[in-house]
C-alpha atoms as a PDB file:
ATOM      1  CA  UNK A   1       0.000   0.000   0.000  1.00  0.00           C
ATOM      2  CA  UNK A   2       1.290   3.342  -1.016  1.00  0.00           C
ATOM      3  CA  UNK A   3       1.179   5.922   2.009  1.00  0.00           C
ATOM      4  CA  UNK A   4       1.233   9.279   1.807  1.00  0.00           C
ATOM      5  CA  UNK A   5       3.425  10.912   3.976  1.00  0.00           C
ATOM      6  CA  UNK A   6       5.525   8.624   5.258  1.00  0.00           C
ATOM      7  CA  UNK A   7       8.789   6.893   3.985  1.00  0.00           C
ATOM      8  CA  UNK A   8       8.963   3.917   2.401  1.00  0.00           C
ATOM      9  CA  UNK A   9      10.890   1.293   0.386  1.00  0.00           C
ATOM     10  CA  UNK A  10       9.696   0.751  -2.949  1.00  0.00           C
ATOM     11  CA  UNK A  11      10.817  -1.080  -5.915  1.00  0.00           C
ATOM     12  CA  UNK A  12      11.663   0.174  -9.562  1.00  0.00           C
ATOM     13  CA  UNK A  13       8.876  -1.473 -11.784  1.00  0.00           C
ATOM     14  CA  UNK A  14       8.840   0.558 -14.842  1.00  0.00           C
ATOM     15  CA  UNK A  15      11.104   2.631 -16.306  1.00  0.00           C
ATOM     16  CA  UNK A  16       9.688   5.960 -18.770  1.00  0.00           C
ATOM     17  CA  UNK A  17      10.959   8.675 -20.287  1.00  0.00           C
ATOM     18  CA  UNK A  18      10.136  11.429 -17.589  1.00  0.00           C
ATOM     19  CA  UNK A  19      11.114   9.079 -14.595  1.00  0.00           C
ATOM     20  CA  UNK A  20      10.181   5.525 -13.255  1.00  0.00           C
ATOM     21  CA  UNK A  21       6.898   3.968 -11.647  1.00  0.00           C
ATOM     22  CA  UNK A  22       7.109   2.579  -8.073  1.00  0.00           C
ATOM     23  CA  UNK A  23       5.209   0.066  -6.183  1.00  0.00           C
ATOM     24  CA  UNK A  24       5.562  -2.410  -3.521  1.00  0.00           C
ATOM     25  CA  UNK A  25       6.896  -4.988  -5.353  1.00  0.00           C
ATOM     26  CA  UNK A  26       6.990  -6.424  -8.966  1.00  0.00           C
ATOM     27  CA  UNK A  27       2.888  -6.929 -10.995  1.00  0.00           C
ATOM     28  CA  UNK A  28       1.962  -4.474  -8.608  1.00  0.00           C
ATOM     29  CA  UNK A  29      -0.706  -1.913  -9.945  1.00  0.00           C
ATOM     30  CA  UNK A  30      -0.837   0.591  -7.208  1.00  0.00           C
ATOM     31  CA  UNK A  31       2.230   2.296  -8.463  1.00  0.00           C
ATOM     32  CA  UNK A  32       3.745   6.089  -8.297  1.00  0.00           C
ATOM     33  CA  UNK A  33       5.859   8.124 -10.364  1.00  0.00           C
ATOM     34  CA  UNK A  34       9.800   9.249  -9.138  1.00  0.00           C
ATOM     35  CA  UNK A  35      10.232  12.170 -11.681  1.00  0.00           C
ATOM     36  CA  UNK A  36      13.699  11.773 -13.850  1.00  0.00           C
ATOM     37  CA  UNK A  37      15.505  14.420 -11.967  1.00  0.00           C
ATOM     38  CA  UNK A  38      14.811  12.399  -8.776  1.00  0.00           C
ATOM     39  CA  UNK A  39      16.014   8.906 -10.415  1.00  0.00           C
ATOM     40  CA  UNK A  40      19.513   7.839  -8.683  1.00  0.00           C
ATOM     41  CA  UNK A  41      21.946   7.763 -11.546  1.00  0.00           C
ATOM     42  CA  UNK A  42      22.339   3.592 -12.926  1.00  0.00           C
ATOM     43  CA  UNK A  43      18.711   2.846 -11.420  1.00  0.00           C
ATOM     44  CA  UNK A  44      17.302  -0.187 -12.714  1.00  0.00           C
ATOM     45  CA  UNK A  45      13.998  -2.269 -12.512  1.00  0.00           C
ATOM     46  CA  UNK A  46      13.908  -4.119  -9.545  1.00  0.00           C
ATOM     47  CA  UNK A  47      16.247  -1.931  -7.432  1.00  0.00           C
ATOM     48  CA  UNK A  48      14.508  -0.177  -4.048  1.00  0.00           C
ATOM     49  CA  UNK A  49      14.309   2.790  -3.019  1.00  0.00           C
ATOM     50  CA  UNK A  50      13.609   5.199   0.030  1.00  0.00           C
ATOM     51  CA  UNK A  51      10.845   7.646  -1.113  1.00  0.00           C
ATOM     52  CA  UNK A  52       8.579   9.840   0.270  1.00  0.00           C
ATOM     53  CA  UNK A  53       5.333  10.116  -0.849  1.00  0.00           C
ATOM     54  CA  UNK A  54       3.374  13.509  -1.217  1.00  0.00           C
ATOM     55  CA  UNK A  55       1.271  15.614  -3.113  1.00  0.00           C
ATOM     56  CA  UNK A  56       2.442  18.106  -6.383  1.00  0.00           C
ATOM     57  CA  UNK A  57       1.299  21.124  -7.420  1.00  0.00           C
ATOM     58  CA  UNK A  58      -1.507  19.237  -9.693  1.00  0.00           C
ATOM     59  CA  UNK A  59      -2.830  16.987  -6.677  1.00  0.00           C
ATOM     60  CA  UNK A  60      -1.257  14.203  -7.972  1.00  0.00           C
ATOM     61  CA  UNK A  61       0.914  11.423  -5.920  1.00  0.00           C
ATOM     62  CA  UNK A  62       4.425  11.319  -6.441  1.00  0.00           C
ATOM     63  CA  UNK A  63       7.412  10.185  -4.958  1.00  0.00           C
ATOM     64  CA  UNK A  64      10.837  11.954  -4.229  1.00  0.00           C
ATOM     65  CA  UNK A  65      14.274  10.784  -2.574  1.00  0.00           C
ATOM     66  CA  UNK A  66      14.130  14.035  -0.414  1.00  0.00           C
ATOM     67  CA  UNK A  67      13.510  13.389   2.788  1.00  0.00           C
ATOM     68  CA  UNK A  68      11.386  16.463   4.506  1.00  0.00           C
ATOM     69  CA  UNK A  69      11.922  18.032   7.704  1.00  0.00           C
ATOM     70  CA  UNK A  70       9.246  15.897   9.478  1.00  0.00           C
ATOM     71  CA  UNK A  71       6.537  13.167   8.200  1.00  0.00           C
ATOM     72  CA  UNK A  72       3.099  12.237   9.264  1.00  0.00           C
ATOM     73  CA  UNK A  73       2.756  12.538  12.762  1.00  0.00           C
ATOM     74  CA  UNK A  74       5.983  14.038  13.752  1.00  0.00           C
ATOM     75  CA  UNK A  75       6.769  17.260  15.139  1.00  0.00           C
ATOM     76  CA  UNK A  76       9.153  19.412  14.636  1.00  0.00           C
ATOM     77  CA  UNK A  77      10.543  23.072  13.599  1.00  0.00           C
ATOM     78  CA  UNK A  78       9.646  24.235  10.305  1.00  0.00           C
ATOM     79  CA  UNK A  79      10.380  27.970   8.876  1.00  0.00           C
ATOM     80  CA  UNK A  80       7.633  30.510   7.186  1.00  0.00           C
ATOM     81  CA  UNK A  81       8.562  30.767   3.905  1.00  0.00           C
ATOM     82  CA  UNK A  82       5.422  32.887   3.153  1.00  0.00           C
ATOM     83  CA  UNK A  83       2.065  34.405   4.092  1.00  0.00           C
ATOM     84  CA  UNK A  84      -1.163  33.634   1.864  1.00  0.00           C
ATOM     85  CA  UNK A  85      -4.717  33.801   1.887  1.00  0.00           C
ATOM     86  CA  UNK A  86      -5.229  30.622   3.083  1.00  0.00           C
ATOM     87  CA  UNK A  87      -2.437  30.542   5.815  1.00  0.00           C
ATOM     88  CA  UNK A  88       1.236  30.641   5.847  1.00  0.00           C
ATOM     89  CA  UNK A  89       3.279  28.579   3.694  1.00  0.00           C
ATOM     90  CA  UNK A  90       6.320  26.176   5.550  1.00  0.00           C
ATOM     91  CA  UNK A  91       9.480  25.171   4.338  1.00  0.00           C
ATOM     92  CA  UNK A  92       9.840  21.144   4.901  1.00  0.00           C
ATOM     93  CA  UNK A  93      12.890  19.848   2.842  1.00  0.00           C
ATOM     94  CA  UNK A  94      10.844  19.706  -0.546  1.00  0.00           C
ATOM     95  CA  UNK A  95      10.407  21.531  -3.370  1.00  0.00           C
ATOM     96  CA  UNK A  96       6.947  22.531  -2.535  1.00  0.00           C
ATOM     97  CA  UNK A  97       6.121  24.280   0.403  1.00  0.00           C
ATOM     98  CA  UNK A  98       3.834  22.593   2.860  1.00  0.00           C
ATOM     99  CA  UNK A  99       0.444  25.003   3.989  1.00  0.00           C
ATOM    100  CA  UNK A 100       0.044  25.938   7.795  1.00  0.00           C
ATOM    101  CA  UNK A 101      -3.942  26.975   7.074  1.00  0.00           C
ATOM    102  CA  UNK A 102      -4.776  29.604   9.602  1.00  0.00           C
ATOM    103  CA  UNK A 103      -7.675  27.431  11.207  1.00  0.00           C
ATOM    104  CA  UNK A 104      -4.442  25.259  12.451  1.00  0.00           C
ATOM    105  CA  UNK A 105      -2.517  28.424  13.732  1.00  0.00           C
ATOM    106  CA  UNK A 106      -2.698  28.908  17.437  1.00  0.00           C
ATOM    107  CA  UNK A 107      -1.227  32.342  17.022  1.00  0.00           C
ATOM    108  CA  UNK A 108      -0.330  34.632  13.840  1.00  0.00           C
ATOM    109  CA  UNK A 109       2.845  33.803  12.184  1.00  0.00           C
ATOM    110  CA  UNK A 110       5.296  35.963  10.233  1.00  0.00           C
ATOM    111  CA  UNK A 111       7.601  35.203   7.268  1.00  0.00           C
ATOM    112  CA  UNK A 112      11.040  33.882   8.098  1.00  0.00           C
ATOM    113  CA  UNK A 113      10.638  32.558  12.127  1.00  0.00           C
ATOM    114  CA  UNK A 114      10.469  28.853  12.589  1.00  0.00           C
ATOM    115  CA  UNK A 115       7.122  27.098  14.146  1.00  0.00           C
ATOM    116  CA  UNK A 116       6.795  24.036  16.060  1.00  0.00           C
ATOM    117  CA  UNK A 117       4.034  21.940  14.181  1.00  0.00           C
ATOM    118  CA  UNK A 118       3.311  18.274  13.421  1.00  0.00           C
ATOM    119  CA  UNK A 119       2.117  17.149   9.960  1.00  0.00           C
ATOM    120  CA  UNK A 120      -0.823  15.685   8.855  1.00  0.00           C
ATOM    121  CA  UNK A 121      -3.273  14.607   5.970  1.00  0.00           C
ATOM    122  CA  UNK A 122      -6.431  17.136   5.917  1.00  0.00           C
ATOM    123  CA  UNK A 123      -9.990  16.325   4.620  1.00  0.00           C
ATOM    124  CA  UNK A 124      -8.913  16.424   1.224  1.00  0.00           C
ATOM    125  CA  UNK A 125      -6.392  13.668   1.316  1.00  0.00           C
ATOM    126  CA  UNK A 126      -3.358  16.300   1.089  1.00  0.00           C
ATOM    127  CA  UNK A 127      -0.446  17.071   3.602  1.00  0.00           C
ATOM    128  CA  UNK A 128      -0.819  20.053   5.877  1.00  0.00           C
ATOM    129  CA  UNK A 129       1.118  21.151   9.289  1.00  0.00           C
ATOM    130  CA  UNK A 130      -1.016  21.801  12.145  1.00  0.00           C
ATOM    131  CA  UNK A 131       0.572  24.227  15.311  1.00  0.00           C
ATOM    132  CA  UNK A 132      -2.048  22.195  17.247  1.00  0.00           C
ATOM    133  CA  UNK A 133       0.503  19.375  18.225  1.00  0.00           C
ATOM    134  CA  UNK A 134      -1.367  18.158  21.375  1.00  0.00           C
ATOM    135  CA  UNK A 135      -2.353  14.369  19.612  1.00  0.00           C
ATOM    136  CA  UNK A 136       1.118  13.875  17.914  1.00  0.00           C
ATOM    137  CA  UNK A 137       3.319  14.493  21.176  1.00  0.00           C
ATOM    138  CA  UNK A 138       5.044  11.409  22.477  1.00  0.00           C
ATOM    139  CA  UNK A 139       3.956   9.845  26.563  1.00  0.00           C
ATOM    140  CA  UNK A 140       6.805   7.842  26.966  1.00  0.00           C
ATOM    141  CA  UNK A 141       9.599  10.049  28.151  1.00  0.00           C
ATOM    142  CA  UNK A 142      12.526   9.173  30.071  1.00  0.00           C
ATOM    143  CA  UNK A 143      12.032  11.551  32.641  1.00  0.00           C
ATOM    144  CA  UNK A 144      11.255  11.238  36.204  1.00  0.00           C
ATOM    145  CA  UNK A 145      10.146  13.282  39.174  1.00  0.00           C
ATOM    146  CA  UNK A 146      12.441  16.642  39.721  1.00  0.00           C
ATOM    147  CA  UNK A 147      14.050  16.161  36.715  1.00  0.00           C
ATOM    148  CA  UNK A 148      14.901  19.330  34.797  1.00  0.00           C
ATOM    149  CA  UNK A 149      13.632  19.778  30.814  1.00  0.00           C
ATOM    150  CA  UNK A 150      13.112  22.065  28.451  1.00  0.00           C
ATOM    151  CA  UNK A 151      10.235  22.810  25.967  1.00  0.00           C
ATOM    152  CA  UNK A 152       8.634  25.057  23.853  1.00  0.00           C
ATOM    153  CA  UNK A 153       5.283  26.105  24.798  1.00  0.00           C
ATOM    154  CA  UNK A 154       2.723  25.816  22.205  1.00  0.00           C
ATOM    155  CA  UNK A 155      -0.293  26.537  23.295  1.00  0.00           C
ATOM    156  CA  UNK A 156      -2.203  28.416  26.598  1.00  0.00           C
ATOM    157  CA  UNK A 157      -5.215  28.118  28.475  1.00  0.00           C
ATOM    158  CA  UNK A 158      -6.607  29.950  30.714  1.00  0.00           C
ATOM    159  CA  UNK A 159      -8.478  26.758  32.722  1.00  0.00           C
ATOM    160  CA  UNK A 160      -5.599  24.284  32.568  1.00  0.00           C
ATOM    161  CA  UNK A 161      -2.481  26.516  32.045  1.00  0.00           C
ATOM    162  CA  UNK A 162       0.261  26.451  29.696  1.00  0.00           C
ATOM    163  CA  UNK A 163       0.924  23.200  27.174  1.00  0.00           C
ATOM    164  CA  UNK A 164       4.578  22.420  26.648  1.00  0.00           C
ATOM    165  CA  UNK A 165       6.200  19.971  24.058  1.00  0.00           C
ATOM    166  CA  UNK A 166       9.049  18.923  26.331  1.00  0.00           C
ATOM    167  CA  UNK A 167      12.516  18.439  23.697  1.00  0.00           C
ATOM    168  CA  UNK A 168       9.780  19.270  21.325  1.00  0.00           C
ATOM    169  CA  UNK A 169       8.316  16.023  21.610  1.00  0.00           C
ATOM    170  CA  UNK A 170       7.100  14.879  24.953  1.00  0.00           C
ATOM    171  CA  UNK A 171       3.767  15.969  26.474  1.00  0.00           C
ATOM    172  CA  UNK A 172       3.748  18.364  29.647  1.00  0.00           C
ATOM    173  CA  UNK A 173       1.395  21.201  31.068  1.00  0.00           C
ATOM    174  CA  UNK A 174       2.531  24.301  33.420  1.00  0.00           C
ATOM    175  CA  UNK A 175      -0.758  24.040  35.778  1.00  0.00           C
ATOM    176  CA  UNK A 176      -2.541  27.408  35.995  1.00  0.00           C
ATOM    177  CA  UNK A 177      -1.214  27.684  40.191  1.00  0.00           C
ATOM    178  CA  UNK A 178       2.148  27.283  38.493  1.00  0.00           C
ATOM    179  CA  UNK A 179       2.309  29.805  35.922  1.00  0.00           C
ATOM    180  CA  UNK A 180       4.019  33.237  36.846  1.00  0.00           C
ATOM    181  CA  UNK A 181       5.481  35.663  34.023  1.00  0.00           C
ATOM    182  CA  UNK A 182       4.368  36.052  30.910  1.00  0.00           C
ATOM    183  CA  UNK A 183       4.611  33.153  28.909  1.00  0.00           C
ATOM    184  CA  UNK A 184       3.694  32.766  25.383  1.00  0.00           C
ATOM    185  CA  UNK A 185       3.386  30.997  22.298  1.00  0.00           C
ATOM    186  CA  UNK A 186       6.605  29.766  21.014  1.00  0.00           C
ATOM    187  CA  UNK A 187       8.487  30.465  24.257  1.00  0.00           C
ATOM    188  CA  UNK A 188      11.437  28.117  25.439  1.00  0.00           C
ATOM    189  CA  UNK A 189      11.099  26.832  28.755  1.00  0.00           C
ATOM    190  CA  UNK A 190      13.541  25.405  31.727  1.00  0.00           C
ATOM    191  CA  UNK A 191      11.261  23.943  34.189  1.00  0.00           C
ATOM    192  CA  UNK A 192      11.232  21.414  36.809  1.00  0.00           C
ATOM    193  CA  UNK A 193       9.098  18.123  36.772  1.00  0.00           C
ATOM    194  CA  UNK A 194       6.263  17.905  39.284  1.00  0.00           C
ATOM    195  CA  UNK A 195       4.670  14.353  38.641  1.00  0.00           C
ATOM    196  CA  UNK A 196       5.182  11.665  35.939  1.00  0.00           C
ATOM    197  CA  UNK A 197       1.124  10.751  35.725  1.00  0.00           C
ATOM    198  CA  UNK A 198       0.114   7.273  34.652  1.00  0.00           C
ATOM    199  CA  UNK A 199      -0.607   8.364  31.364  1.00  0.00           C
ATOM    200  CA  UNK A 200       3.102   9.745  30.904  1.00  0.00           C
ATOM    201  CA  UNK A 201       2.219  13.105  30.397  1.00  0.00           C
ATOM    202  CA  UNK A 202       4.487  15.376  32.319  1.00  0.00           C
ATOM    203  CA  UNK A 203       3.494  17.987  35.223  1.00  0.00           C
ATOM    204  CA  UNK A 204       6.066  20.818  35.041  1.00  0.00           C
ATOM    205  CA  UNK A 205       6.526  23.789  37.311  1.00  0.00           C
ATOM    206  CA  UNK A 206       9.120  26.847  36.500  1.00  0.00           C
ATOM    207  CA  UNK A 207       9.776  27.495  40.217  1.00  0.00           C
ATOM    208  CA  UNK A 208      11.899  25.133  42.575  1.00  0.00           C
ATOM    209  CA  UNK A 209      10.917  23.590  46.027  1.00  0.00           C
ATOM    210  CA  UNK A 210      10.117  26.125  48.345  1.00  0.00           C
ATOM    211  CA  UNK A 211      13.211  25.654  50.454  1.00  0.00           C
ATOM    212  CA  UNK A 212      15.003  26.289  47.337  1.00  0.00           C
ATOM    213  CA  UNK A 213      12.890  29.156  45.746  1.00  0.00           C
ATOM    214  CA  UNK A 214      12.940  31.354  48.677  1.00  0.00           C
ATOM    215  CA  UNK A 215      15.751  33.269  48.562  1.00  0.00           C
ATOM    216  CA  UNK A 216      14.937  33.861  45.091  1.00  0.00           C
ATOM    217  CA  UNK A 217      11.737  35.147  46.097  1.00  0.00           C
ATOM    218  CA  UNK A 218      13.025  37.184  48.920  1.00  0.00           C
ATOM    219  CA  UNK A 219      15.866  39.148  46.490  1.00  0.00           C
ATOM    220  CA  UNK A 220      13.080  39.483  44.104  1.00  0.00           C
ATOM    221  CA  UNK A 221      11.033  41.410  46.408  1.00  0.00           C
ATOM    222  CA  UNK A 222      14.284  43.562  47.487  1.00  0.00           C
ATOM    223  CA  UNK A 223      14.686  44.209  44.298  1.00  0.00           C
ATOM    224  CA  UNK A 224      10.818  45.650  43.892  1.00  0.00           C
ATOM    225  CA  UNK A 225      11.192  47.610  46.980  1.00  0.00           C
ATOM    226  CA  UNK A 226      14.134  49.236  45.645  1.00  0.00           C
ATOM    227  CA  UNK A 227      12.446  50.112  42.842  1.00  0.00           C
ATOM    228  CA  UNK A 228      10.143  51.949  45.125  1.00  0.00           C
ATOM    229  CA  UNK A 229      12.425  53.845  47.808  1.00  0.00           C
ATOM    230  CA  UNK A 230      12.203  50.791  49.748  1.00  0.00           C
ATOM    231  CA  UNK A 231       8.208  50.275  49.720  1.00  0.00           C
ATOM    232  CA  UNK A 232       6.209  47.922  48.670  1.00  0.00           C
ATOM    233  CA  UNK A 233       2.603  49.589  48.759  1.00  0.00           C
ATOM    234  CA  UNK A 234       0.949  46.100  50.249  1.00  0.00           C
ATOM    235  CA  UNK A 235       1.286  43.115  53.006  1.00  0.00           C
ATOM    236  CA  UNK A 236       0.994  39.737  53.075  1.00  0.00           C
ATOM    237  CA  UNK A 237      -2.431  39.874  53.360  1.00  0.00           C
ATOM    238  CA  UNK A 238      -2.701  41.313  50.343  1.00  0.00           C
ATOM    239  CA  UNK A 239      -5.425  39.621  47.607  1.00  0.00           C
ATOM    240  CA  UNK A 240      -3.423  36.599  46.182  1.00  0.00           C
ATOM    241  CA  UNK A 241      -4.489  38.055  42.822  1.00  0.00           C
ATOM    242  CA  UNK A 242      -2.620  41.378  43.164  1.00  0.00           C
ATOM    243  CA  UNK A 243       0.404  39.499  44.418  1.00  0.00           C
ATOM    244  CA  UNK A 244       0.654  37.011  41.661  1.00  0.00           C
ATOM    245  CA  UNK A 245      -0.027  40.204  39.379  1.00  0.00           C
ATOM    246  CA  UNK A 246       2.744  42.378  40.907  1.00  0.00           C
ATOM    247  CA  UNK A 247       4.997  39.594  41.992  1.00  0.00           C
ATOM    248  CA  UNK A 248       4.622  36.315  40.262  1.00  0.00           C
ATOM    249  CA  UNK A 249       4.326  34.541  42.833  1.00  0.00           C
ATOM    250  CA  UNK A 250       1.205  32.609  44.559  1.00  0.00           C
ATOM    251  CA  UNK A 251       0.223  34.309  48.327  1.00  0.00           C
ATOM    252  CA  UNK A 252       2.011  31.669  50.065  1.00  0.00           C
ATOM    253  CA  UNK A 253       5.421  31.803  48.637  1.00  0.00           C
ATOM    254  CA  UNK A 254       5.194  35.530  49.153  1.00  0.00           C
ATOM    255  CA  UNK A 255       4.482  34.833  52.716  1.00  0.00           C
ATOM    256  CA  UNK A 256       7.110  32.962  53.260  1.00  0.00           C
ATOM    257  CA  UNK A 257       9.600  34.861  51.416  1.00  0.00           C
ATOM    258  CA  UNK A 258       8.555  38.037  53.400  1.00  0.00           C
ATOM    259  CA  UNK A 259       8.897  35.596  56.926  1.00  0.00           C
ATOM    260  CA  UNK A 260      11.937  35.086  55.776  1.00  0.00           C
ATOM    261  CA  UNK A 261      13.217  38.692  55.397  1.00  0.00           C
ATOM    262  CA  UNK A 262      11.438  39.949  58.835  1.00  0.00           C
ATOM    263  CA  UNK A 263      13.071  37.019  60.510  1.00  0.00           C
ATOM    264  CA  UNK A 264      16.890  38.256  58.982  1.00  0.00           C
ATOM    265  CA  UNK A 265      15.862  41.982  60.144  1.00  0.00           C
ATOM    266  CA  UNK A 266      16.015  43.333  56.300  1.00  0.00           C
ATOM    267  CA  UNK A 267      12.267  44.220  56.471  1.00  0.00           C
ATOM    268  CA  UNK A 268       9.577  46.211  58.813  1.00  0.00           C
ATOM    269  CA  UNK A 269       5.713  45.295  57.970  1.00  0.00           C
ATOM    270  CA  UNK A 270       3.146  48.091  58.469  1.00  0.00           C
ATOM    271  CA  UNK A 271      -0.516  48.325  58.397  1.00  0.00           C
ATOM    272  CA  UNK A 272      -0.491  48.422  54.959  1.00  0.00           C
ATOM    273  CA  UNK A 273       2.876  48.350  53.385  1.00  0.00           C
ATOM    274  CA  UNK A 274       6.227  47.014  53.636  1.00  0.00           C
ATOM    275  CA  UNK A 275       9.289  48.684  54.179  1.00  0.00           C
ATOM    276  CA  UNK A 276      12.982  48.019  53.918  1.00  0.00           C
ATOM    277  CA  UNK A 277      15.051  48.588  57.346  1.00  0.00           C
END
């Protein structure tokens, strides 16, 4: 069976003018052309080959010794070549470009940066990437709990958090408690893993243990009340919203950041502010 998309080994069954026909084996009818240009010089009937199997510009099947960036399923970096009417148009390794249709864009792309996508066949039985890589990203990672990673985020959410394809390739999510910054589409991450669940999907955070984090925290909030002749307009009692909003950080790491300084004297709190000693 001839399958689009993918690479296979196929043997040399007919030999023409423009090229020769390809097909599983020999008396096979399902068969595909390897244009001339692409023909390995002293080819002969009955040799194999590694093809790839696509679409041309006049929806037709054909085969080519290029292999492309990424195949069906994969993921992987590709680079805008162009913007169209119909979405942008990726550079995978072949002659023709491969179409990123905007319904499969989680955020605009420009001309010339590279996108993490996966490929796939679309309703009409023709290649297209997707930046939707969710379904093609790998479970069975090597990783374990506090192991470090990085990945590039691909897409957000504001109930579950933000999606990361760890090494571009295993599945992980940035819980909504965890997230602090802004992160966006097509950032690179470092983050730390939280839980392996059983379905091998990764739980990531971007802050250490607590015992770890705190001093972090601590400077960072020197570092705001600097910014402010040594004030910080607001307590620890503060709405956990504003303090995630000014700080990153949830209520209870700021708490315990700000214990912290008040217990090594750096720090006075007042009804409604902090100051630096």
């Amino acid at each position: 069976m001839l399958r689009i998309g993918e690479k296979q080994e196929l043997t040399i069954i007919k030999k023409v003018d423009f090229g020769v026909y390809l097909a599983e084996k020999m008396g096979e009818e399902d068969k595909v052309l390897l244009p001339k240009k692409q023909v390995p010089e002293g080819a002969e009937i009955g040799d194999n080959l590694e093809v790839f199997l696509y679409k041309d510009s006049d929806d037709r099947l054909i085969a080519t010794t290029r292999l492309p960036k990424i195949t069906l399923g994969e993921v992987g970096f590709l680079k805008v070549s162009d913007v169209g009417k119909i979405g942008a148009f990726m550079d995978w390794g072949l002659e023709k470009d491969v179409l990123l249709p905007f319904r499969e864009q989680t955020r605009k792309v420009k001309k010339g940066e590279e996108v993490l996508c996966a490929l796939y066949v679309d309703k009409s039985g023709r290649l297209a990437v997707t930046m939707n890589v969710y379904e093609f990203l790998r479970t069975d990672s090597p990783y374990h709990k506090e192991d470090r990673v990085k990945g590039t985020v691909y897409e957000t959410s504001k109930n579950f958090g933000v999606f990361v394809a760890v090494d571009n390739i295993f599945s992980g999510l940035i819980p909504k408690k965890e997230l602090y910054g802004d992160i966006q589409i097509g950032d690179e991450v470092t983050a730390r893993i939280t839980d392996v669940r059983e379905d091998g999907k990764l739980t990531l955070s971007v802050r250490e243990k607590a015992y770890l984090q705190i001093n972090t925290d601590a400077d960072k909030i020197l570092e705001e009340m600097d910014k402010n002749d040594g004030i910080l307009p607001f307590t620890d009692k503060a709405d956990p919203e504003l303090i995630r909003n000014k700080m990153n950080m949830s209520k209870n790491e700021f708490k315990r950041a700000v214990g912290h300084l008040l217990k090594e004297g750096k720090i006075a709190i007042e009804e409604s502010r902090i100051v630096r000693k």
